[in-house]
PDB file of N, CA and C in Angstrom:
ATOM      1  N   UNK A   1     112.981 138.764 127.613  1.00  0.00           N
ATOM      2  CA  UNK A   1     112.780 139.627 128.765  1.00  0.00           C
ATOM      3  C   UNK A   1     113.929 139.419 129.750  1.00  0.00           C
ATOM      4  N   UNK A   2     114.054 140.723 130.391  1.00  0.00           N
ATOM      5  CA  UNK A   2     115.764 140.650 131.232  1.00  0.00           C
ATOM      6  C   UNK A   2     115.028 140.110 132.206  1.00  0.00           C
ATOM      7  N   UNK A   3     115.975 139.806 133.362  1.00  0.00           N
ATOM      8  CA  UNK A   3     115.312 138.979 134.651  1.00  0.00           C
ATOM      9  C   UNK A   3     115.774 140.018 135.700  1.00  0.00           C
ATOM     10  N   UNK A   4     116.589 141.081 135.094  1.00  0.00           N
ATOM     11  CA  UNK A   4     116.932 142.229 135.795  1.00  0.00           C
ATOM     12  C   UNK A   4     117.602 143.097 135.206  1.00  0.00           C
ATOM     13  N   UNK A   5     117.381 144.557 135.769  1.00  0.00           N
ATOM     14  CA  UNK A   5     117.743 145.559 134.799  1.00  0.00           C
ATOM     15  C   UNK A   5     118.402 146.801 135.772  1.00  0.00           C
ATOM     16  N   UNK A   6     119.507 147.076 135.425  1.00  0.00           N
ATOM     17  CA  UNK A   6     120.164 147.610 136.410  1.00  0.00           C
ATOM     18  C   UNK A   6     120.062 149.300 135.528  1.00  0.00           C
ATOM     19  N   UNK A   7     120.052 150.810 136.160  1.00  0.00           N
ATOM     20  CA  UNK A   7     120.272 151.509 135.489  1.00  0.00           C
ATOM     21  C   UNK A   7     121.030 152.419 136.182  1.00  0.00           C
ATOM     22  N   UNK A   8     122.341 153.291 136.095  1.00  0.00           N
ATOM     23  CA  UNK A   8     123.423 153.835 136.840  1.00  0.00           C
ATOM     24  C   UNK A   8     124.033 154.405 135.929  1.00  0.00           C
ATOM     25  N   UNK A   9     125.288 155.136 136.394  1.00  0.00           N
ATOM     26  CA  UNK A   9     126.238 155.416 135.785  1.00  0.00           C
ATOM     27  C   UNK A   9     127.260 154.400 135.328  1.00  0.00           C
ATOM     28  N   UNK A  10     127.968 154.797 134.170  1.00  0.00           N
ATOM     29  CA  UNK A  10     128.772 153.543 132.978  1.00  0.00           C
ATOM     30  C   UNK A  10     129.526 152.752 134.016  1.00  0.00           C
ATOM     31  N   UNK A  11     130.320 153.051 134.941  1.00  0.00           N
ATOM     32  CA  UNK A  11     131.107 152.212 135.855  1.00  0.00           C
ATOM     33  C   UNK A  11     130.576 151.446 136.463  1.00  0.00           C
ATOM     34  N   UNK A  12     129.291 151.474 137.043  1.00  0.00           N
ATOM     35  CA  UNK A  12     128.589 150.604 138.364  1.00  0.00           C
ATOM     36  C   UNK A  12     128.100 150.054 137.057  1.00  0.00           C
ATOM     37  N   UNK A  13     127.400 150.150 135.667  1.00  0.00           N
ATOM     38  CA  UNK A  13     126.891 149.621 134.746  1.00  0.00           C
ATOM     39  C   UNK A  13     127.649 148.077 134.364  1.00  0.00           C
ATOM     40  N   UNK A  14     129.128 148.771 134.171  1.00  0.00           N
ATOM     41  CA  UNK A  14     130.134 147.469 133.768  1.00  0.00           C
ATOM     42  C   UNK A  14     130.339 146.220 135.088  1.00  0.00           C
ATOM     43  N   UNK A  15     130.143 146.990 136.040  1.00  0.00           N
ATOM     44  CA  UNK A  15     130.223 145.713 137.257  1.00  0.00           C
ATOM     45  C   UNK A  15     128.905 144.498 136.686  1.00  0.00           C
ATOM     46  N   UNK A  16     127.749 145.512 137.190  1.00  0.00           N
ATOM     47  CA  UNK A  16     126.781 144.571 136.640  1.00  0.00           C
ATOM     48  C   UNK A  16     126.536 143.970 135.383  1.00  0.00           C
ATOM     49  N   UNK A  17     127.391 144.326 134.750  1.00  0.00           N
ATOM     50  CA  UNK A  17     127.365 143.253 133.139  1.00  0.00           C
ATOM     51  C   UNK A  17     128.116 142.230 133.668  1.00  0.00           C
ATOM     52  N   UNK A  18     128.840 142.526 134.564  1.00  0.00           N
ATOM     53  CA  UNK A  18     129.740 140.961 135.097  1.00  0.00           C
ATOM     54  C   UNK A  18     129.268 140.025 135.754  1.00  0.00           C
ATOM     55  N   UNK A  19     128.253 140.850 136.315  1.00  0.00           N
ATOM     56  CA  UNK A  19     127.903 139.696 137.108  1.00  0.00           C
ATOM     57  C   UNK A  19     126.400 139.090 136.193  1.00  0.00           C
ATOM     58  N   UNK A  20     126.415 139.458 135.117  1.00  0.00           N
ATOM     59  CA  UNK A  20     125.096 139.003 134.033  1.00  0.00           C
ATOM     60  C   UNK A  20     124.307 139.854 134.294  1.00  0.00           C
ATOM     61  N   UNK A  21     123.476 140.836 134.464  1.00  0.00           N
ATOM     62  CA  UNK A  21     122.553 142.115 134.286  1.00  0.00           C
ATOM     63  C   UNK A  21     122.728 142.814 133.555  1.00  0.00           C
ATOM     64  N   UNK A  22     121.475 142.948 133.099  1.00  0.00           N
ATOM     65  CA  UNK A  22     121.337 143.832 131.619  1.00  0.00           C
ATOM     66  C   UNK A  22     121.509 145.353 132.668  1.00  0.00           C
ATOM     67  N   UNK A  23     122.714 145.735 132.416  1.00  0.00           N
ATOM     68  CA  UNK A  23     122.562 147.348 132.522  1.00  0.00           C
ATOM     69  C   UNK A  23     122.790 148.371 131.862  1.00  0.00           C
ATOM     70  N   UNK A  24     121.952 149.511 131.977  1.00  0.00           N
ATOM     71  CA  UNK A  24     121.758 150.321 130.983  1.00  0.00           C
ATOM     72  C   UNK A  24     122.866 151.624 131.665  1.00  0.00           C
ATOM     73  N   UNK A  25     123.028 152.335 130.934  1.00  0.00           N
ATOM     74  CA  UNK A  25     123.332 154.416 130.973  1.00  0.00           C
ATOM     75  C   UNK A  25     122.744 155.070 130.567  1.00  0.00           C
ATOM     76  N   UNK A  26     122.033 155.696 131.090  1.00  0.00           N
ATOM     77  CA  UNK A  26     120.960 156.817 130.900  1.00  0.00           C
ATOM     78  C   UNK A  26     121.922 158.284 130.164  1.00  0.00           C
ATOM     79  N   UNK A  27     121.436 158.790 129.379  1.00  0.00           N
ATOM     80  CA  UNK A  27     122.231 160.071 128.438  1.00  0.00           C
ATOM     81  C   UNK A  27     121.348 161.019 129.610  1.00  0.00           C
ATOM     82  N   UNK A  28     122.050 162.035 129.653  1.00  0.00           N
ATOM     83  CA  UNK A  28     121.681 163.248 130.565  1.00  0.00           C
ATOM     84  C   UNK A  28     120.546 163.144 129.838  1.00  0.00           C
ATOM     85  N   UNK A  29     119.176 163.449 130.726  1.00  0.00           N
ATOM     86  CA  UNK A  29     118.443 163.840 129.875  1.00  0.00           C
ATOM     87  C   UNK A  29     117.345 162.893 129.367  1.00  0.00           C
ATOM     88  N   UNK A  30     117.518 161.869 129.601  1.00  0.00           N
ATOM     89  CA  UNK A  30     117.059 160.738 129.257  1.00  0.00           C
ATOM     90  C   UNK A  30     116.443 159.055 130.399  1.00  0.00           C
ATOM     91  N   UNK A  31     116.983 159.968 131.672  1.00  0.00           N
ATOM     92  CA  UNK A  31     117.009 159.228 132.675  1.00  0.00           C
ATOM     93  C   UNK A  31     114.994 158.437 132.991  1.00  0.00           C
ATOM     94  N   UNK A  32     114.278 159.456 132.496  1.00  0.00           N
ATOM     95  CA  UNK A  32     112.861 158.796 132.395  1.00  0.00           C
ATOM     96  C   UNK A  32     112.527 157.800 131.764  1.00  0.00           C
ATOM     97  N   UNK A  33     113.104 158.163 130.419  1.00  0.00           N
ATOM     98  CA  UNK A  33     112.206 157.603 129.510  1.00  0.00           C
ATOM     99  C   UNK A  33     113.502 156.173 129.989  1.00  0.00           C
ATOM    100  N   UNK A  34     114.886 155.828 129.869  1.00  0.00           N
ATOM    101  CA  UNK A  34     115.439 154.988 130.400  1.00  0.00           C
ATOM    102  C   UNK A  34     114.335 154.114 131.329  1.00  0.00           C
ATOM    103  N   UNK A  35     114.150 154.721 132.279  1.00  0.00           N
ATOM    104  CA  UNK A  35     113.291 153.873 133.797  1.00  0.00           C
ATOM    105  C   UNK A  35     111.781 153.534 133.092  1.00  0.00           C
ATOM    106  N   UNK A  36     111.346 153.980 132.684  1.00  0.00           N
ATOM    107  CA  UNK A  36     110.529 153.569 131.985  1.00  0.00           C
ATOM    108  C   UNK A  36     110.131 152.407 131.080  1.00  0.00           C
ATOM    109  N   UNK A  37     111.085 152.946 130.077  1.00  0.00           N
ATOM    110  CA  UNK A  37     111.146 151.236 129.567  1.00  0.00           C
ATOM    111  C   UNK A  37     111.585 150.523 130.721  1.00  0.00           C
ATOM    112  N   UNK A  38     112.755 150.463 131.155  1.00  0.00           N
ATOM    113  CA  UNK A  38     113.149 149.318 131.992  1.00  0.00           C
ATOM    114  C   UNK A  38     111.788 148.683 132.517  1.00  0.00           C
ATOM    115  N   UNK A  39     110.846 149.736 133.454  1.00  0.00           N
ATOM    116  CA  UNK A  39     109.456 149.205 134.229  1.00  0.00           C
ATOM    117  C   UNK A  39     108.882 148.296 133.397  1.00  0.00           C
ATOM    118  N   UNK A  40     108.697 148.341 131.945  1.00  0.00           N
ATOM    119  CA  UNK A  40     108.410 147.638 131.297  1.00  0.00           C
ATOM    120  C   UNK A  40     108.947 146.584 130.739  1.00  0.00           C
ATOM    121  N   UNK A  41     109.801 146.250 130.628  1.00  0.00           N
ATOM    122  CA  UNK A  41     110.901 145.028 130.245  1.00  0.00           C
ATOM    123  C   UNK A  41     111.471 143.861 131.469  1.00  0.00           C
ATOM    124  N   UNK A  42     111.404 144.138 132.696  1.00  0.00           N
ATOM    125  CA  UNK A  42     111.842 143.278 133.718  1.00  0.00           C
ATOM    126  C   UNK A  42     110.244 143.266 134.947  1.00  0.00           C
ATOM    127  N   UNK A  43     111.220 141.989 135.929  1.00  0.00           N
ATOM    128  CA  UNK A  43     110.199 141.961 136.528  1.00  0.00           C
ATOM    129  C   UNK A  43     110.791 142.477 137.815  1.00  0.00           C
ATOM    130  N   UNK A  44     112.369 142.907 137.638  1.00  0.00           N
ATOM    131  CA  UNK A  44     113.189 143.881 138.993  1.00  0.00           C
ATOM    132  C   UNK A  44     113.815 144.608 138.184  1.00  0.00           C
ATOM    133  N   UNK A  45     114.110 145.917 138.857  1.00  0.00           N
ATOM    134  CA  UNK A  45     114.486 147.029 138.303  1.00  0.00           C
ATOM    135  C   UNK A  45     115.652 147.561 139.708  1.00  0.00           C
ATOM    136  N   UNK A  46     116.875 147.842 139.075  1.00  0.00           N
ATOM    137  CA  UNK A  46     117.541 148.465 140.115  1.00  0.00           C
ATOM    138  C   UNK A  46     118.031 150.072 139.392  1.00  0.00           C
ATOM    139  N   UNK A  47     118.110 150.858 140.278  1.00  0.00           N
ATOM    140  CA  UNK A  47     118.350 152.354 140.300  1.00  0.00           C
ATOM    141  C   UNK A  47     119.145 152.365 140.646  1.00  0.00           C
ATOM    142  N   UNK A  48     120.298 153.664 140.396  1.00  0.00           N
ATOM    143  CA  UNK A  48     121.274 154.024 141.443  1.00  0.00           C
ATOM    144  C   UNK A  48     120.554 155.303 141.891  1.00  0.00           C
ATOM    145  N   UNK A  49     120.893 155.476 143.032  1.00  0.00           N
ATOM    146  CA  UNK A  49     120.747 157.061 143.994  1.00  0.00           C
ATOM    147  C   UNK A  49     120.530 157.963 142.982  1.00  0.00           C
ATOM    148  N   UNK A  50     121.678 158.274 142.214  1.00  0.00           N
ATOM    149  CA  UNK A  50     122.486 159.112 141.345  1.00  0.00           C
ATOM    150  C   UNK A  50     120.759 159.389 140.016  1.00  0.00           C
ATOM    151  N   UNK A  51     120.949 158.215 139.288  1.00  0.00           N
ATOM    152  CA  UNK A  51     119.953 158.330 138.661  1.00  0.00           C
ATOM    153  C   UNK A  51     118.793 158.607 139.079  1.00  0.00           C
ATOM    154  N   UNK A  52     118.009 158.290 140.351  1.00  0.00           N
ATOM    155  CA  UNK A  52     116.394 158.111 140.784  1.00  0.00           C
ATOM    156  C   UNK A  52     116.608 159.913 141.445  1.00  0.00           C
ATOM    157  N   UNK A  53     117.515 160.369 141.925  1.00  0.00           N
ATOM    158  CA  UNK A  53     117.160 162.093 142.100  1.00  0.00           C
ATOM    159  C   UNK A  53     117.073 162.806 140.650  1.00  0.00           C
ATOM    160  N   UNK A  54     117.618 162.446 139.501  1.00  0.00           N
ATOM    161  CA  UNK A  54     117.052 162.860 138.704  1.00  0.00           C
ATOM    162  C   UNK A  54     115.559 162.342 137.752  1.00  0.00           C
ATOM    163  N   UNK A  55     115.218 161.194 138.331  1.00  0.00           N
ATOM    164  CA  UNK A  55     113.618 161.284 138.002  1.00  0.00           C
ATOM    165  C   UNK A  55     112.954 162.330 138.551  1.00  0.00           C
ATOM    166  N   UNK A  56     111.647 161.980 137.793  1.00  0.00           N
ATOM    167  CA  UNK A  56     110.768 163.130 138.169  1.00  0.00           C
ATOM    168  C   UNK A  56     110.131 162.346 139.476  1.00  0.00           C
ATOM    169  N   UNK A  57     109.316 162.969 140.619  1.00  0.00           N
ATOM    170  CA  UNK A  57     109.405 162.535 141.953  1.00  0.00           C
ATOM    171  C   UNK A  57     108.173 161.604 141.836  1.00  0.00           C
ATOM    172  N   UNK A  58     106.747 161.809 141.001  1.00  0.00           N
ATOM    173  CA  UNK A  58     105.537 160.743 140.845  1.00  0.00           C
ATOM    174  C   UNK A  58     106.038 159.776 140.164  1.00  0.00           C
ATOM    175  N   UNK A  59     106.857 159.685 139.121  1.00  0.00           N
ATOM    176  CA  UNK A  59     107.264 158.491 138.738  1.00  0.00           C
ATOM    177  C   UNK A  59     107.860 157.265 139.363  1.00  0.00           C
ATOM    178  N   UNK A  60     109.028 157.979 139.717  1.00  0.00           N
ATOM    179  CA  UNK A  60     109.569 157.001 141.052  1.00  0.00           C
ATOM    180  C   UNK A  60     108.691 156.859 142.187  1.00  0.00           C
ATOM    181  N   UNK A  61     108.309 157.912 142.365  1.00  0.00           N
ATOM    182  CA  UNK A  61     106.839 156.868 143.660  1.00  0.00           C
ATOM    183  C   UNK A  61     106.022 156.095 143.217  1.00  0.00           C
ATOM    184  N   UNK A  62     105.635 156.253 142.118  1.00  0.00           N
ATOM    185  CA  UNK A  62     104.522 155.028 142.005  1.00  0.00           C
ATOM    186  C   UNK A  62     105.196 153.854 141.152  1.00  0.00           C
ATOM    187  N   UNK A  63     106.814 153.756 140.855  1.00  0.00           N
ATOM    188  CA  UNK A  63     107.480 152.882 140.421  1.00  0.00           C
ATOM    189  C   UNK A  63     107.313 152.297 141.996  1.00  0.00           C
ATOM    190  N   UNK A  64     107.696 152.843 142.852  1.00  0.00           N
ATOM    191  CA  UNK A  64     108.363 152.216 144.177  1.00  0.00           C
ATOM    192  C   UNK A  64     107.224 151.375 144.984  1.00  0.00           C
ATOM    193  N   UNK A  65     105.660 151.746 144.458  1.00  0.00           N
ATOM    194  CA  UNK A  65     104.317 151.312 145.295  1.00  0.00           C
ATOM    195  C   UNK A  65     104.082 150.308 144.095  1.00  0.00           C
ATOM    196  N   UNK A  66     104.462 150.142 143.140  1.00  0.00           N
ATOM    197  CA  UNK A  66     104.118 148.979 142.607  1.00  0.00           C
ATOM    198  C   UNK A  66     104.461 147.764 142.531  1.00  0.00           C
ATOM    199  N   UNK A  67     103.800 146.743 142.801  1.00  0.00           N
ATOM    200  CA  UNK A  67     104.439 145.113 143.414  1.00  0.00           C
ATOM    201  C   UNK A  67     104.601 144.340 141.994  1.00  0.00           C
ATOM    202  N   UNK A  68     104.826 145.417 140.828  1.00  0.00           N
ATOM    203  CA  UNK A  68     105.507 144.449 139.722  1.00  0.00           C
ATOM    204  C   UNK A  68     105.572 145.398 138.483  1.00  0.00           C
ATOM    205  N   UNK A  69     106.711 145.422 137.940  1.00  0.00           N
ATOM    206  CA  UNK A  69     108.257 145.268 138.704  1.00  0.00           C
ATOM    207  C   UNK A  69     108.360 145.297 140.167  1.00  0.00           C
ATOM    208  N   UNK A  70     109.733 144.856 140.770  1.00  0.00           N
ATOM    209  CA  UNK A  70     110.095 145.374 142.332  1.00  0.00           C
ATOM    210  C   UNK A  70     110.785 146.429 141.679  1.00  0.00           C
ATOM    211  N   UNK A  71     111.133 147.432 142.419  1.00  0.00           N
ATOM    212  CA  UNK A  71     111.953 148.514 142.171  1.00  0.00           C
ATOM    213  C   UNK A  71     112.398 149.222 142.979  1.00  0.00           C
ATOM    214  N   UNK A  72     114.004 149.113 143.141  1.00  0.00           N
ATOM    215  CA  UNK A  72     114.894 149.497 144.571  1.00  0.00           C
ATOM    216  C   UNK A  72     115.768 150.530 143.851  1.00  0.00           C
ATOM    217  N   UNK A  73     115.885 151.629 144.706  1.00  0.00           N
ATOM    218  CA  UNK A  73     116.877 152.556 144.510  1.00  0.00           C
ATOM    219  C   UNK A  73     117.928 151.917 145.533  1.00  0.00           C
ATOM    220  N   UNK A  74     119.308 151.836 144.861  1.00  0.00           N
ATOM    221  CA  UNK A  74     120.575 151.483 145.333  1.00  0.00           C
ATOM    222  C   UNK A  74     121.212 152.713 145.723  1.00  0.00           C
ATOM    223  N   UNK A  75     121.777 152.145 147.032  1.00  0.00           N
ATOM    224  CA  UNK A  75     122.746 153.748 147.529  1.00  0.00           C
ATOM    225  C   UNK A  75     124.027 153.845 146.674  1.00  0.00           C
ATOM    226  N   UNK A  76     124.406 155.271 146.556  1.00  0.00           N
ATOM    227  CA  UNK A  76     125.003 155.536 146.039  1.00  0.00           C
ATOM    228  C   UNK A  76     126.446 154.841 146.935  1.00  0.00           C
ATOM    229  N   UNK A  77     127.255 154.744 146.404  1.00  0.00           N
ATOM    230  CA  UNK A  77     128.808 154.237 146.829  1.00  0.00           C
ATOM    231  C   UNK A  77     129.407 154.999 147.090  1.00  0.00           C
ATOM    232  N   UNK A  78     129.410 156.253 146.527  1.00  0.00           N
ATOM    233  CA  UNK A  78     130.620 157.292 146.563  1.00  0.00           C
ATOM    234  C   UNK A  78     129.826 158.617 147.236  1.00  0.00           C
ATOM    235  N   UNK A  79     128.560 158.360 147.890  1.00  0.00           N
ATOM    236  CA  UNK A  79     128.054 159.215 148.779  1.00  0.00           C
ATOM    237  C   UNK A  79     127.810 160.310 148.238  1.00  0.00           C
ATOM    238  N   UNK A  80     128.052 160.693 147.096  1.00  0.00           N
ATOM    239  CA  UNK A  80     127.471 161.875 146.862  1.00  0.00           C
ATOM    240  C   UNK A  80     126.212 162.432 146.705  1.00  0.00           C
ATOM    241  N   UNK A  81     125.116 160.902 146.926  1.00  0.00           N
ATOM    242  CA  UNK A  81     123.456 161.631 146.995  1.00  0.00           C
ATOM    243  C   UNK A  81     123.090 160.670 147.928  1.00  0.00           C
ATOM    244  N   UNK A  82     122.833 161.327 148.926  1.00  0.00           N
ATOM    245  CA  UNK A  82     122.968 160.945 150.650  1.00  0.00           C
ATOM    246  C   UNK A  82     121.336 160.328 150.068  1.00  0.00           C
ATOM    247  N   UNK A  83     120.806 158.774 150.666  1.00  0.00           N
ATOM    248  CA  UNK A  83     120.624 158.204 150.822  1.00  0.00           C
ATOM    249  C   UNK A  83     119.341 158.140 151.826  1.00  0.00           C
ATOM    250  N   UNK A  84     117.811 158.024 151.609  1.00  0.00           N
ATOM    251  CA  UNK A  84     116.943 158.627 152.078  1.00  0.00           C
ATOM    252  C   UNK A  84     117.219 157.877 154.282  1.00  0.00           C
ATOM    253  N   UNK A  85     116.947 158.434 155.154  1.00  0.00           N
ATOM    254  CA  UNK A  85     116.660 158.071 156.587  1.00  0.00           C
ATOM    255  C   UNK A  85     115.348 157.071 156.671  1.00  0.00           C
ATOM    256  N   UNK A  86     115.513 156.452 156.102  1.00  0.00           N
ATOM    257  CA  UNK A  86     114.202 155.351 156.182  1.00  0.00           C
ATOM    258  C   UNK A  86     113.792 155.733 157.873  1.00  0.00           C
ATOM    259  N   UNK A  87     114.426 155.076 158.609  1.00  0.00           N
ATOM    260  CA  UNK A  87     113.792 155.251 160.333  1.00  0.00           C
ATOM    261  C   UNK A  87     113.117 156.444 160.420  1.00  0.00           C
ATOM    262  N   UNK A  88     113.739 158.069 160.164  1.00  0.00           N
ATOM    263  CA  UNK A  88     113.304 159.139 160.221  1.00  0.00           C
ATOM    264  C   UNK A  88     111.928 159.232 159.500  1.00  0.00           C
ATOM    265  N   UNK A  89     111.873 158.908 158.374  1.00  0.00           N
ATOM    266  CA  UNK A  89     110.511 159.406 157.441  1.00  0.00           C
ATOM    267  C   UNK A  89     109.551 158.383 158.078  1.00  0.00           C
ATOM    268  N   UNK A  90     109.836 157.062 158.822  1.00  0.00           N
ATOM    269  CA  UNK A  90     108.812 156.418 159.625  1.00  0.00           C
ATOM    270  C   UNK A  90     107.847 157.038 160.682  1.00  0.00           C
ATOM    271  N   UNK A  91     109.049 157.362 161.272  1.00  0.00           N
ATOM    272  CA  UNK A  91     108.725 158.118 162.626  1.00  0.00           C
ATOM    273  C   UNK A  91     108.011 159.274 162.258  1.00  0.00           C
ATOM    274  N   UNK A  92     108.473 160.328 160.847  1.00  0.00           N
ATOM    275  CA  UNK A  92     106.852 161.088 160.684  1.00  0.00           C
ATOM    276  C   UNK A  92     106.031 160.425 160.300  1.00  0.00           C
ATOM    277  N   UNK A  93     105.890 159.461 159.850  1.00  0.00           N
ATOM    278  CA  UNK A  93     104.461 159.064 159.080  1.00  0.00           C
ATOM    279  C   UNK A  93     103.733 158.355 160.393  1.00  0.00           C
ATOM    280  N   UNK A  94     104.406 157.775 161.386  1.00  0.00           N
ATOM    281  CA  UNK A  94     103.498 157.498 162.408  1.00  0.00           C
ATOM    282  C   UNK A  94     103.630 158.564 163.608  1.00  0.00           C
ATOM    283  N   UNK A  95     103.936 159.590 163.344  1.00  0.00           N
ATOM    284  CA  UNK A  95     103.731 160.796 164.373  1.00  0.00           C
ATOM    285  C   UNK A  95     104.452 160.809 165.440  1.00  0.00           C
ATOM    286  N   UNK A  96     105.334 159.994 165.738  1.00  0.00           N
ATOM    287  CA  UNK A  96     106.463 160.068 166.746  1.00  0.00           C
ATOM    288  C   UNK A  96     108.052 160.559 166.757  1.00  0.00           C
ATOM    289  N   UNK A  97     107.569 161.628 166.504  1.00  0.00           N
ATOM    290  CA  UNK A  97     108.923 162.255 165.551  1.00  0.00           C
ATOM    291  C   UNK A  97     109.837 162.472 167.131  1.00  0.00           C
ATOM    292  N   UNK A  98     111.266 162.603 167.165  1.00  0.00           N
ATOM    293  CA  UNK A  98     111.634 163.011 168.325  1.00  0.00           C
ATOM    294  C   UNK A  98     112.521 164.650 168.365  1.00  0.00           C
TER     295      UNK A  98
END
């Protein structure tokens, strides 16, 4: 069993083989069933941005509410999938929006 499982595109993939993480590349197309197993094989799971907008949206939520695996979507580096406003989506959920 990995002790962590990284899943991204091939470049951010090869960093994390360096630093020892099992990381995977998802084939277009394939990005579920990828996260999937992973949920099942580790006891942390890392995402990139890139990959978790192409999950389907219940999966990754109830990947993200479950306390095992941990499971973090990583921001993207090169900004091209802007990165959720954590503060903002607070402030609706407790009704103090400004």
């Amino acid at each position: 069993m990995a002790a962590c499982i990284f899943i991204g595109d091939a470049v951010e993939a090869a960093g994390w083989r360096l630093a020892g993480v099992d990381a995977r590349v998802a084939e277009p197309g394939a990005e579920a069933a990828v996260f999937s197993a992973a949920l099942e094989e580790a006891p942390l799971v890392l995402v990139d941005a890139a990959v978790a907008a192409l999950l389907p949206e219940p999966l990754l939520r109830a990947a993200l509410r479950r306390l095992s695996p941990i499971t973090v979507v990583m921001p993207d580096l090169q900004e091209q999938v802007p990165y959720p406003d954590v503060a903002a989506r607070m402030k609706r959920q407790l009704g103090i929006e400004g």
